[in-house]
PDB file of N, CA and C in Angstrom:
ATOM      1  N   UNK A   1     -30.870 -20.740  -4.426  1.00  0.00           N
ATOM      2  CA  UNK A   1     -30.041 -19.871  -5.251  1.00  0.00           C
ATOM      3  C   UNK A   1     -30.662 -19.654  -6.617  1.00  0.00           C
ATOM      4  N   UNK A   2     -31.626 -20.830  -7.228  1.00  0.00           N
ATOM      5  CA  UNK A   2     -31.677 -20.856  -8.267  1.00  0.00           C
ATOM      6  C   UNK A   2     -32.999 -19.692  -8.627  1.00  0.00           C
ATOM      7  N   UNK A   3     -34.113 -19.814  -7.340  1.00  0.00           N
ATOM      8  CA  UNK A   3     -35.266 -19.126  -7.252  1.00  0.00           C
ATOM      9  C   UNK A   3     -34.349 -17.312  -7.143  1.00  0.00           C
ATOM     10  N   UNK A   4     -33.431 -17.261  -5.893  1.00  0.00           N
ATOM     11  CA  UNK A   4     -32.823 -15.724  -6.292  1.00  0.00           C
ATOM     12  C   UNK A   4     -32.431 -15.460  -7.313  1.00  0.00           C
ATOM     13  N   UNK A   5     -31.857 -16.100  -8.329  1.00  0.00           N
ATOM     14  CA  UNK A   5     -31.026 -15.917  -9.472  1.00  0.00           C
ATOM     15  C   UNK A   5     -32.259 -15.768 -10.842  1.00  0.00           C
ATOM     16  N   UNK A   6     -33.162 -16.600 -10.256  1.00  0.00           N
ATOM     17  CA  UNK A   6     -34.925 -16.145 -11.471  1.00  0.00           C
ATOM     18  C   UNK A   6     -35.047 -14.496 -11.333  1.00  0.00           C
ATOM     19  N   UNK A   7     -35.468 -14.346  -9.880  1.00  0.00           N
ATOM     20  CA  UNK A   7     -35.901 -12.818  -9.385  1.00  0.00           C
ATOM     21  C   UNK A   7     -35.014 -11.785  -9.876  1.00  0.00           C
ATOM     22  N   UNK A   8     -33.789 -11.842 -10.235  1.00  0.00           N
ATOM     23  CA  UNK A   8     -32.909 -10.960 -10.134  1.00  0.00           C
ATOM     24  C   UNK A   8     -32.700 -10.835 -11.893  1.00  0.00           C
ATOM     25  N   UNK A   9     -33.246 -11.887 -12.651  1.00  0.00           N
ATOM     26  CA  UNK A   9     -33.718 -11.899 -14.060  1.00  0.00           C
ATOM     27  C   UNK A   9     -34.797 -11.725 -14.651  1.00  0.00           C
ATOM     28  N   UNK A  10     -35.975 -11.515 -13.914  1.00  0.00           N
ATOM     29  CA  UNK A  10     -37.419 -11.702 -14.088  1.00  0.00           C
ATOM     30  C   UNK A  10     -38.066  -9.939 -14.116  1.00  0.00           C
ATOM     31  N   UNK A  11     -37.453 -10.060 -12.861  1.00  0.00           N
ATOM     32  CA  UNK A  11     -38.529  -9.182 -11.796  1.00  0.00           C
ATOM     33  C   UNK A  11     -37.466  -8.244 -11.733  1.00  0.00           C
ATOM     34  N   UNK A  12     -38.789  -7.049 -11.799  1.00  0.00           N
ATOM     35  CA  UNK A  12     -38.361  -5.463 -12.166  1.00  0.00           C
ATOM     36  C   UNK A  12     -38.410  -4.366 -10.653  1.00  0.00           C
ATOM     37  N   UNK A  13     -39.488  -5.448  -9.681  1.00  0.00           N
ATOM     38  CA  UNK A  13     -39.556  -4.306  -8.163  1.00  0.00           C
ATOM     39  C   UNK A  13     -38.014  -4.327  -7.580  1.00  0.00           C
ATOM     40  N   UNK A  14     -37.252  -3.493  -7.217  1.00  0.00           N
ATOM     41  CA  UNK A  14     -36.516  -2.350  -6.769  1.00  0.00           C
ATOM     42  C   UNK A  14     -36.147  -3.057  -5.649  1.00  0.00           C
ATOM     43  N   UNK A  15     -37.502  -3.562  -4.676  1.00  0.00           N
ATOM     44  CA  UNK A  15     -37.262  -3.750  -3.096  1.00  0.00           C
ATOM     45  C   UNK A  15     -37.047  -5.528  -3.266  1.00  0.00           C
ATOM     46  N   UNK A  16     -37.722  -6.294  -4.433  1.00  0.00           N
ATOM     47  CA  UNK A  16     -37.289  -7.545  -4.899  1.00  0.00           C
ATOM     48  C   UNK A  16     -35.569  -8.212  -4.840  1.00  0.00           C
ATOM     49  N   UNK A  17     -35.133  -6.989  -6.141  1.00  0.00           N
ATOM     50  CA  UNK A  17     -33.730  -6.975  -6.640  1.00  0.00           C
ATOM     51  C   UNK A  17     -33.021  -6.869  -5.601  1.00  0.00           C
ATOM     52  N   UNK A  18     -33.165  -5.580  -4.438  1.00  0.00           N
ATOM     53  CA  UNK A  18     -32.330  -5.536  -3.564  1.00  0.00           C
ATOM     54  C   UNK A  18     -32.075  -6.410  -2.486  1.00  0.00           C
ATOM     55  N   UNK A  19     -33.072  -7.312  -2.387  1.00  0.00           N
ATOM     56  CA  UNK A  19     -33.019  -8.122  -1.092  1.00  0.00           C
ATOM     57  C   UNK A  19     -32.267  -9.863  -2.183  1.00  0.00           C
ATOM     58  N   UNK A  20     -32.779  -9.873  -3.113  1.00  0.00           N
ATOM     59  CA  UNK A  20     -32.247 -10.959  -3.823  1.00  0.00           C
ATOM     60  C   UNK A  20     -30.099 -10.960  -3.577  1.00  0.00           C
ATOM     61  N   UNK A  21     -30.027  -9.582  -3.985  1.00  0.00           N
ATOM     62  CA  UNK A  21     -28.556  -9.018  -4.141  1.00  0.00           C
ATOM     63  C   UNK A  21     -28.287  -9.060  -2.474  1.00  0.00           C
ATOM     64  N   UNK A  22     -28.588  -8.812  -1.906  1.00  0.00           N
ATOM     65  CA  UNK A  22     -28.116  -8.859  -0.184  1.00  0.00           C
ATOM     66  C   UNK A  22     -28.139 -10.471  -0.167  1.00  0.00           C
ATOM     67  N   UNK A  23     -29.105 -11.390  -0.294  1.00  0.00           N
ATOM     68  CA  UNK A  23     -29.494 -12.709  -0.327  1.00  0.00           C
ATOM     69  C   UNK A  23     -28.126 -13.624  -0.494  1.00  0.00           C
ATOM     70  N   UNK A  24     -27.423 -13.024  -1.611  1.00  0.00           N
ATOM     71  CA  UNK A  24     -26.894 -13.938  -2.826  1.00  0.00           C
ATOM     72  C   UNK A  24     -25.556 -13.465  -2.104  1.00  0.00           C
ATOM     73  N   UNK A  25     -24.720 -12.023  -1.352  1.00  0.00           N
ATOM     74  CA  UNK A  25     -24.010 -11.755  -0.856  1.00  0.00           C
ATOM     75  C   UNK A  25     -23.610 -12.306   0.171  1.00  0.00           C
ATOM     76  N   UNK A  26     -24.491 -12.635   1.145  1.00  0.00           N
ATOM     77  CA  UNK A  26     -25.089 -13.343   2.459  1.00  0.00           C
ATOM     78  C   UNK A  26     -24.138 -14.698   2.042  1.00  0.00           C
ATOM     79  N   UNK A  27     -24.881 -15.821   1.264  1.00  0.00           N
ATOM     80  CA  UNK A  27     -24.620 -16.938   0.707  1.00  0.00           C
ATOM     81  C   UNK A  27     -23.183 -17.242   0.468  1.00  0.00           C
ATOM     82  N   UNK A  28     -22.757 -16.187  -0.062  1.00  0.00           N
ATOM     83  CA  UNK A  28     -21.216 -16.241  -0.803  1.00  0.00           C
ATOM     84  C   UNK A  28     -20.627 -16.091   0.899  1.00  0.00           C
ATOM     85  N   UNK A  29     -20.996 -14.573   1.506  1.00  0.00           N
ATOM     86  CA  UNK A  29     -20.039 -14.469   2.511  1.00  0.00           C
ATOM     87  C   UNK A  29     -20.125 -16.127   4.041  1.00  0.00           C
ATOM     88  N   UNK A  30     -21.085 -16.518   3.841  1.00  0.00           N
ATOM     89  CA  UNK A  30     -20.790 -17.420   4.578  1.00  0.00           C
ATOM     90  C   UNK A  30     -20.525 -19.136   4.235  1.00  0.00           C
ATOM     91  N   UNK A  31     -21.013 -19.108   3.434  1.00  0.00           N
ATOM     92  CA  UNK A  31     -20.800 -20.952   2.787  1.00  0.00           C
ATOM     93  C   UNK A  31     -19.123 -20.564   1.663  1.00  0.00           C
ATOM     94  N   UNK A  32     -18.063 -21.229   2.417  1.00  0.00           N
ATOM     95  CA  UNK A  32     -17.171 -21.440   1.784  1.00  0.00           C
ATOM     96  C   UNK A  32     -16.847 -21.164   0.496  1.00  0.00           C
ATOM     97  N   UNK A  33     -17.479 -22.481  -0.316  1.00  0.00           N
ATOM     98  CA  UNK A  33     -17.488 -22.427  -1.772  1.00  0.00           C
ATOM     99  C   UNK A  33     -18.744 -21.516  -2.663  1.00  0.00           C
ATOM    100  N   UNK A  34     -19.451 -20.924  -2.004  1.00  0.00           N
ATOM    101  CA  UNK A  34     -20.575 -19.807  -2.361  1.00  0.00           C
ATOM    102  C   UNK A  34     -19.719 -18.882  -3.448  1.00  0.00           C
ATOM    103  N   UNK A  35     -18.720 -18.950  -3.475  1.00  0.00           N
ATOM    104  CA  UNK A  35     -18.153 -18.048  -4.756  1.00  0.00           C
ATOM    105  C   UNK A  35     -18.645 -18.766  -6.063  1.00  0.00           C
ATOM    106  N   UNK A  36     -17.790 -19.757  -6.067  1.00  0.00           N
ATOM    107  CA  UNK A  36     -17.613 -20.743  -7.384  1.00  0.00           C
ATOM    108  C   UNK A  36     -18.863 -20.915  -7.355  1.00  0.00           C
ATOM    109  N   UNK A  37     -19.703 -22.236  -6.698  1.00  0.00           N
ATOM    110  CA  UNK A  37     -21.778 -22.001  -6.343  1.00  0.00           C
ATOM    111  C   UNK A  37     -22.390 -20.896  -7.496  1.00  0.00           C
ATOM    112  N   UNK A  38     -22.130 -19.997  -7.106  1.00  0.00           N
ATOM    113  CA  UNK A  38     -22.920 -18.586  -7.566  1.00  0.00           C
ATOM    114  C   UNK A  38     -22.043 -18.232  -9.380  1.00  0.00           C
ATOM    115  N   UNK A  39     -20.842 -18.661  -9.160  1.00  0.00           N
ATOM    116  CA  UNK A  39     -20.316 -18.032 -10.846  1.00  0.00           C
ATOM    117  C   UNK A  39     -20.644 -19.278 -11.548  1.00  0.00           C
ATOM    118  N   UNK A  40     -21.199 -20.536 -11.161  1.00  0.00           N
ATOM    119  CA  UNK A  40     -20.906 -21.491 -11.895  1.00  0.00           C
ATOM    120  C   UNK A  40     -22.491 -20.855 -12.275  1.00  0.00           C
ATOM    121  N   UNK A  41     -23.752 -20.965 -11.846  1.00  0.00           N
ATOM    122  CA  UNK A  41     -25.002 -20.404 -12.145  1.00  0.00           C
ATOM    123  C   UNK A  41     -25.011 -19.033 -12.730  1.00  0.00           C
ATOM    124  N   UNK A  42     -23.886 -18.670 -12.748  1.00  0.00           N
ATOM    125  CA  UNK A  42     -24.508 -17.246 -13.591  1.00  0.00           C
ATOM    126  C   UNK A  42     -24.742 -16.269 -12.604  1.00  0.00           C
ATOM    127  N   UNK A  43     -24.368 -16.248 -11.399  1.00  0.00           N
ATOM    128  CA  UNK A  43     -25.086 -15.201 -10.304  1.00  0.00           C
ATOM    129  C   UNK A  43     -24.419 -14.037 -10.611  1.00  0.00           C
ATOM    130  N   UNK A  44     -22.819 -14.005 -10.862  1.00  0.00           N
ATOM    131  CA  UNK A  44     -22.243 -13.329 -10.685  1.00  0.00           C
ATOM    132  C   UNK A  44     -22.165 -12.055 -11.710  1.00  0.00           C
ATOM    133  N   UNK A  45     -22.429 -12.511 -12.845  1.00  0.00           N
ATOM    134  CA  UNK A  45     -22.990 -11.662 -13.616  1.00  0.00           C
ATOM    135  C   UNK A  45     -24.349 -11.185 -13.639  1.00  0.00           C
ATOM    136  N   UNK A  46     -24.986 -11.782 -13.091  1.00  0.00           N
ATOM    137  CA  UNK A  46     -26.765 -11.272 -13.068  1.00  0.00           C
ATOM    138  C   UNK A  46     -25.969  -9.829 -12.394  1.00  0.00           C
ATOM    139  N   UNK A  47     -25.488 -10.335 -11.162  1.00  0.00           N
ATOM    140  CA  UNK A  47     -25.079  -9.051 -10.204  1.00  0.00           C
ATOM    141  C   UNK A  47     -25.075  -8.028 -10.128  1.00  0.00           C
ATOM    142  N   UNK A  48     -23.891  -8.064 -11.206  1.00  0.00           N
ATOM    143  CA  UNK A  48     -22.849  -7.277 -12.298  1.00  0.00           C
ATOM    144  C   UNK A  48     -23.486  -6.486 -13.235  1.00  0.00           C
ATOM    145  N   UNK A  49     -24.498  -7.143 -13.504  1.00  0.00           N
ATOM    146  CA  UNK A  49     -25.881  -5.981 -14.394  1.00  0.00           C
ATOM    147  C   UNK A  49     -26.576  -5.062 -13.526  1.00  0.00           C
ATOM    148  N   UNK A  50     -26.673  -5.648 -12.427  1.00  0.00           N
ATOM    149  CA  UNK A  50     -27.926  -4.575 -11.619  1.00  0.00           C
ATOM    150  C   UNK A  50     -26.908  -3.309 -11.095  1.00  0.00           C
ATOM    151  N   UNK A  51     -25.386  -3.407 -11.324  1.00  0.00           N
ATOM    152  CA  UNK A  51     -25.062  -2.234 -10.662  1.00  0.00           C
ATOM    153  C   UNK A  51     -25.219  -0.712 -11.592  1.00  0.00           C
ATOM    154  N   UNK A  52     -25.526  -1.350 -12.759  1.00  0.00           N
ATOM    155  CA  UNK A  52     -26.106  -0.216 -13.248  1.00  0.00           C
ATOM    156  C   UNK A  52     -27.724   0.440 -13.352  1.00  0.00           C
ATOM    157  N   UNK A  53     -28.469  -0.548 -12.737  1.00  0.00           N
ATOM    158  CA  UNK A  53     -29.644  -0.385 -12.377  1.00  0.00           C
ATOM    159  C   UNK A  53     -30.306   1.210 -12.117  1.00  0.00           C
ATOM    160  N   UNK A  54     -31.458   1.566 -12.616  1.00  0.00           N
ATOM    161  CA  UNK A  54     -31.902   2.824 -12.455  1.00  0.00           C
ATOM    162  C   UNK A  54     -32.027   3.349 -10.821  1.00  0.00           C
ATOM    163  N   UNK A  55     -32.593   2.339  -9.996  1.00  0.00           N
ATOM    164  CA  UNK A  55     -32.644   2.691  -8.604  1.00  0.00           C
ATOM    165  C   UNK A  55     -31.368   2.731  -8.073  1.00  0.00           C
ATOM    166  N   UNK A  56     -31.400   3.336  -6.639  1.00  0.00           N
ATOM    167  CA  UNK A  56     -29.786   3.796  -6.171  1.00  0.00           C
ATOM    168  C   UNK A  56     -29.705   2.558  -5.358  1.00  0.00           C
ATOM    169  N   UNK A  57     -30.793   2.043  -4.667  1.00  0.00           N
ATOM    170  CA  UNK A  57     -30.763   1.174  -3.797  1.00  0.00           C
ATOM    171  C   UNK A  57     -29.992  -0.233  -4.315  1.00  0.00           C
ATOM    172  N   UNK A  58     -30.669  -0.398  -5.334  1.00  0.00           N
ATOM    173  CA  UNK A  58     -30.796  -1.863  -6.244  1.00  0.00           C
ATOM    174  C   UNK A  58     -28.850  -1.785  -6.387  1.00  0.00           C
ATOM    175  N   UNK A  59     -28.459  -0.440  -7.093  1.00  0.00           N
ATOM    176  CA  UNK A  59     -27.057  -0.653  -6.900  1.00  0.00           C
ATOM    177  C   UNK A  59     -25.768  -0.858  -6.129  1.00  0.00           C
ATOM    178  N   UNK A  60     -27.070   0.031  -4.658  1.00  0.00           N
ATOM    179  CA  UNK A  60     -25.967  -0.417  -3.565  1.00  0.00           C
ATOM    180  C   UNK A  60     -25.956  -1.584  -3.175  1.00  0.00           C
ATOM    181  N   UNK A  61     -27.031  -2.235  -3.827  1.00  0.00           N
ATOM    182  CA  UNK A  61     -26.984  -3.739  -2.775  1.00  0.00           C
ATOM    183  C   UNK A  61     -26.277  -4.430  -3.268  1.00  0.00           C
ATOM    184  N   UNK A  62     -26.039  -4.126  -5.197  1.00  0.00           N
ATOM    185  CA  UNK A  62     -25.500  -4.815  -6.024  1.00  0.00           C
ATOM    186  C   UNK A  62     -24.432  -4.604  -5.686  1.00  0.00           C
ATOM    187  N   UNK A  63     -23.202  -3.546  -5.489  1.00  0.00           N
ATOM    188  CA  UNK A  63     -22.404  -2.830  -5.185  1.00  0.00           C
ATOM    189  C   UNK A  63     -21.763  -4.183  -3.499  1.00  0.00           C
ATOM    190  N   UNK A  64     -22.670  -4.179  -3.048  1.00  0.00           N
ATOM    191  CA  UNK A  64     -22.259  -5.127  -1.497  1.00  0.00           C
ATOM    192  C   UNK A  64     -21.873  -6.292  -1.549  1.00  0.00           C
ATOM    193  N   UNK A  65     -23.109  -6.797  -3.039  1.00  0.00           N
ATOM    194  CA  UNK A  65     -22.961  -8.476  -3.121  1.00  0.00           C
ATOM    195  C   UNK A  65     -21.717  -8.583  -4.129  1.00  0.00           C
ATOM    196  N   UNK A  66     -21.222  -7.681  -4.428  1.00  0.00           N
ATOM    197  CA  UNK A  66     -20.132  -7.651  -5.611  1.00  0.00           C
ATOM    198  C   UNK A  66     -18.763  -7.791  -4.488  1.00  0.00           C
ATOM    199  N   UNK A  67     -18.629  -6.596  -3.646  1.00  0.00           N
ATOM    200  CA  UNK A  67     -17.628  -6.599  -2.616  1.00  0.00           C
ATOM    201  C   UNK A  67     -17.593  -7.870  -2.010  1.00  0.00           C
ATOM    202  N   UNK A  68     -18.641  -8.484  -1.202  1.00  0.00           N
ATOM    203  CA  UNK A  68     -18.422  -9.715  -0.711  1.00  0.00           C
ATOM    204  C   UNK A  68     -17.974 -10.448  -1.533  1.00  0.00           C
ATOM    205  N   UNK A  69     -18.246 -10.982  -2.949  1.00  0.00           N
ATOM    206  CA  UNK A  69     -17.622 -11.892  -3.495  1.00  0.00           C
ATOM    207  C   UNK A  69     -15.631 -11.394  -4.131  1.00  0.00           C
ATOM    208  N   UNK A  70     -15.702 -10.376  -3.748  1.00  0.00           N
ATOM    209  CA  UNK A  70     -14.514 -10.024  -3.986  1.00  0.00           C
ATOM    210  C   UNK A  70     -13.892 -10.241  -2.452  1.00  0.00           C
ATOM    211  N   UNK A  71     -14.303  -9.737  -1.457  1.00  0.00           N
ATOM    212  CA  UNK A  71     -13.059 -10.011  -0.524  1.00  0.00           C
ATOM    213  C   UNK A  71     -13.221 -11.277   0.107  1.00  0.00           C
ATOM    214  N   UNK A  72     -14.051 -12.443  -0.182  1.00  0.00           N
ATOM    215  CA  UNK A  72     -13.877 -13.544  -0.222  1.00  0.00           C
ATOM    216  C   UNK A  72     -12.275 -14.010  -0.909  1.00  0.00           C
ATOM    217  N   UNK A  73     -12.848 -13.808  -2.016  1.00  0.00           N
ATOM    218  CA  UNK A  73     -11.083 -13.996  -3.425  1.00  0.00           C
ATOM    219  C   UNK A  73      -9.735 -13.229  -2.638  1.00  0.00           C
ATOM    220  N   UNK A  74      -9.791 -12.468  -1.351  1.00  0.00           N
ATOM    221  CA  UNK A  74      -8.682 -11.799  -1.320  1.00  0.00           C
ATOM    222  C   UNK A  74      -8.708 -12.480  -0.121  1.00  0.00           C
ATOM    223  N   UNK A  75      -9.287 -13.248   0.777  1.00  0.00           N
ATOM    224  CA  UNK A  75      -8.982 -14.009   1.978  1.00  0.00           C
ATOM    225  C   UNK A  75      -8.629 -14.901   1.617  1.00  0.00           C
ATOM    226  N   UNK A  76      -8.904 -15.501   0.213  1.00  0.00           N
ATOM    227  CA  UNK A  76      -8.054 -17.073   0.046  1.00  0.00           C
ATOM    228  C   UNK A  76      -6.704 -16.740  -0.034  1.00  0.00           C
ATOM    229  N   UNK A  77      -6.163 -15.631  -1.463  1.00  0.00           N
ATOM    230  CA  UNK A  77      -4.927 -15.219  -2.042  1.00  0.00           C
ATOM    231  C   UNK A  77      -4.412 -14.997  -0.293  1.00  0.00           C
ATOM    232  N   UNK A  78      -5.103 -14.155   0.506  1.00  0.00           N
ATOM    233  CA  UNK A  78      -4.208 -14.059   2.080  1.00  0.00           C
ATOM    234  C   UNK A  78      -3.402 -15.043   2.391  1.00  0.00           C
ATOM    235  N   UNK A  79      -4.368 -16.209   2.519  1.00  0.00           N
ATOM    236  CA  UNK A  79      -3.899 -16.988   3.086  1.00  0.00           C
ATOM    237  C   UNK A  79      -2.839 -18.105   2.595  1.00  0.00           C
ATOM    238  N   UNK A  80      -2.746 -18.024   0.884  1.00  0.00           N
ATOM    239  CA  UNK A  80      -1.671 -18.368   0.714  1.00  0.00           C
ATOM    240  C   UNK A  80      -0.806 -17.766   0.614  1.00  0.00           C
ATOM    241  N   UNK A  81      -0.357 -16.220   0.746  1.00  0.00           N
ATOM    242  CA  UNK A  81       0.803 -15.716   0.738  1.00  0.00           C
ATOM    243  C   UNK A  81       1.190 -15.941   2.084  1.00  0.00           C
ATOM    244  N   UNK A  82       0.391 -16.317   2.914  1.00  0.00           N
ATOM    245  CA  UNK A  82       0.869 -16.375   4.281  1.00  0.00           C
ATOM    246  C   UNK A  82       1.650 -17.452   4.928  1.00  0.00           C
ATOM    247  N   UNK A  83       1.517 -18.884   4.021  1.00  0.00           N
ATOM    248  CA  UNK A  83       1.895 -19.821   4.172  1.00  0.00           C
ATOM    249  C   UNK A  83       3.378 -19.806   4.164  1.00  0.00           C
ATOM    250  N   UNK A  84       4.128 -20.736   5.494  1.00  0.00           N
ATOM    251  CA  UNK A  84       5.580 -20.506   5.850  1.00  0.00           C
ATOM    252  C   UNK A  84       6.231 -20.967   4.125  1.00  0.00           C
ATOM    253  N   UNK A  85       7.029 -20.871   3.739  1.00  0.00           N
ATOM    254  CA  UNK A  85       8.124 -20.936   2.613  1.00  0.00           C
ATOM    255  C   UNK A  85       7.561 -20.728   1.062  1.00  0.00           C
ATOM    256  N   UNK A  86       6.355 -20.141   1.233  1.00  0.00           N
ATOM    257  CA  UNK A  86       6.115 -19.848  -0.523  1.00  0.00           C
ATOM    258  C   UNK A  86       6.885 -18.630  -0.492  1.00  0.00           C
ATOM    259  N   UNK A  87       6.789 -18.640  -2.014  1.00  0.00           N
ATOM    260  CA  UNK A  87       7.648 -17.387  -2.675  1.00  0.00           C
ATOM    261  C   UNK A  87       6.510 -16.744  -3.637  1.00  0.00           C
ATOM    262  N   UNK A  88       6.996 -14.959  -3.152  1.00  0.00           N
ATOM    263  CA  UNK A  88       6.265 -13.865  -4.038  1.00  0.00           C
ATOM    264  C   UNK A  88       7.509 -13.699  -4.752  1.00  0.00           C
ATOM    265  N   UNK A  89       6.259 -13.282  -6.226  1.00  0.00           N
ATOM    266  CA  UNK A  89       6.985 -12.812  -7.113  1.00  0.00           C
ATOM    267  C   UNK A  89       7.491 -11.379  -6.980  1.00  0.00           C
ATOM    268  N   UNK A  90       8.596 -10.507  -7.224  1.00  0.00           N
ATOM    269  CA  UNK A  90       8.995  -9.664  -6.419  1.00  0.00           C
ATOM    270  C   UNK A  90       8.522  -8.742  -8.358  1.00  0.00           C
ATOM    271  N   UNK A  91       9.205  -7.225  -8.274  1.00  0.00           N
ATOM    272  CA  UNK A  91       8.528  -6.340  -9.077  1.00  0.00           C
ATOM    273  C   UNK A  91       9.897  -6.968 -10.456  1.00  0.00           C
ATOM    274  N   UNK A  92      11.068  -7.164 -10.368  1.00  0.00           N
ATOM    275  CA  UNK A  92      11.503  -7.912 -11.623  1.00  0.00           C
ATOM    276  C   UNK A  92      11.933  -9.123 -12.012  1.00  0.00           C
ATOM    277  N   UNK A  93      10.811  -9.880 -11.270  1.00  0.00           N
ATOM    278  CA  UNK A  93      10.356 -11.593 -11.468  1.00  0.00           C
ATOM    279  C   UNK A  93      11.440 -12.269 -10.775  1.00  0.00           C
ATOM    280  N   UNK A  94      12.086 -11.779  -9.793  1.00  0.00           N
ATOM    281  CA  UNK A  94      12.819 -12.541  -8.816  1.00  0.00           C
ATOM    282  C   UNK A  94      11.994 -12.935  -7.920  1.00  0.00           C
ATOM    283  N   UNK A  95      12.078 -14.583  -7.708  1.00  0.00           N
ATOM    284  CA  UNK A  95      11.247 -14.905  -6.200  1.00  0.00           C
ATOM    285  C   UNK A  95      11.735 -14.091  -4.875  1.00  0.00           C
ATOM    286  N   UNK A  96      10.609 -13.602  -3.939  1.00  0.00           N
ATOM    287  CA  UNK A  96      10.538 -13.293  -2.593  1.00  0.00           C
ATOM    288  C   UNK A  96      10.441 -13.986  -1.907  1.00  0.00           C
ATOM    289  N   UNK A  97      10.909 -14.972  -0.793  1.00  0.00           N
ATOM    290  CA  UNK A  97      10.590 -15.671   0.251  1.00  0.00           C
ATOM    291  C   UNK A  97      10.099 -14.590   1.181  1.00  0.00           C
ATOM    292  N   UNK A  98       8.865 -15.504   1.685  1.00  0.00           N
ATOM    293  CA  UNK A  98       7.911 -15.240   2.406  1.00  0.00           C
ATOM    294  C   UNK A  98       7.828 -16.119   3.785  1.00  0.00           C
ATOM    295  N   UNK A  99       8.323 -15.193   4.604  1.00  0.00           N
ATOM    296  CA  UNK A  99       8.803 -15.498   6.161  1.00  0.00           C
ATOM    297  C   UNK A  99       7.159 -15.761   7.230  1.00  0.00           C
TER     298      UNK A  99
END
């Protein structure tokens, strides 16, 4: 992680950046804790810079590894709203039980 996270600060080739950003997406989408991993190093912002990157490529990849670490964060929140007897907060702060 630490060698992708150099490249993606260092190094200016296009076809480098993009495979680093697929790399680092990869990582997150399959190792559990690969979220936290990657924000605790700084990945997540390296990221977060390249989506403005001059190449189109470099942004889509950035653009992918950004999504993965986002719908990671929305499979956890899933799964605790899903849990039998928690309560959502409803739209004027009355609890919702959640069936």
């Amino acid at each position: 992680l630490k060698i992708l996270l150099n490249l993606l600060e260092t190094n200016n080739d296009p076809l480098v950046l993009c495979v680093a950003c697929f790399d680092l997406g990869e990582y997150v989408r399959h190792y559990s804790r690969g979220k936290h991993v990657l924000e605790n190093l700084g990945g997540k912002t390296q990221i977060m810079t390249k989506l403005s990157h001059d190449d189109p490529n470099v942004k889509y990849e950035a653009l992918l590894a950004v999504q993965k670490l986002m719908v990671h964060n929305w499979e956890y929140l899933g799964k605790q709203v899903e849990k039998p007897g928690a309560v959502q907060q409803g739209p004027g702060g009355e609890g919702i039980p959640v069936a």
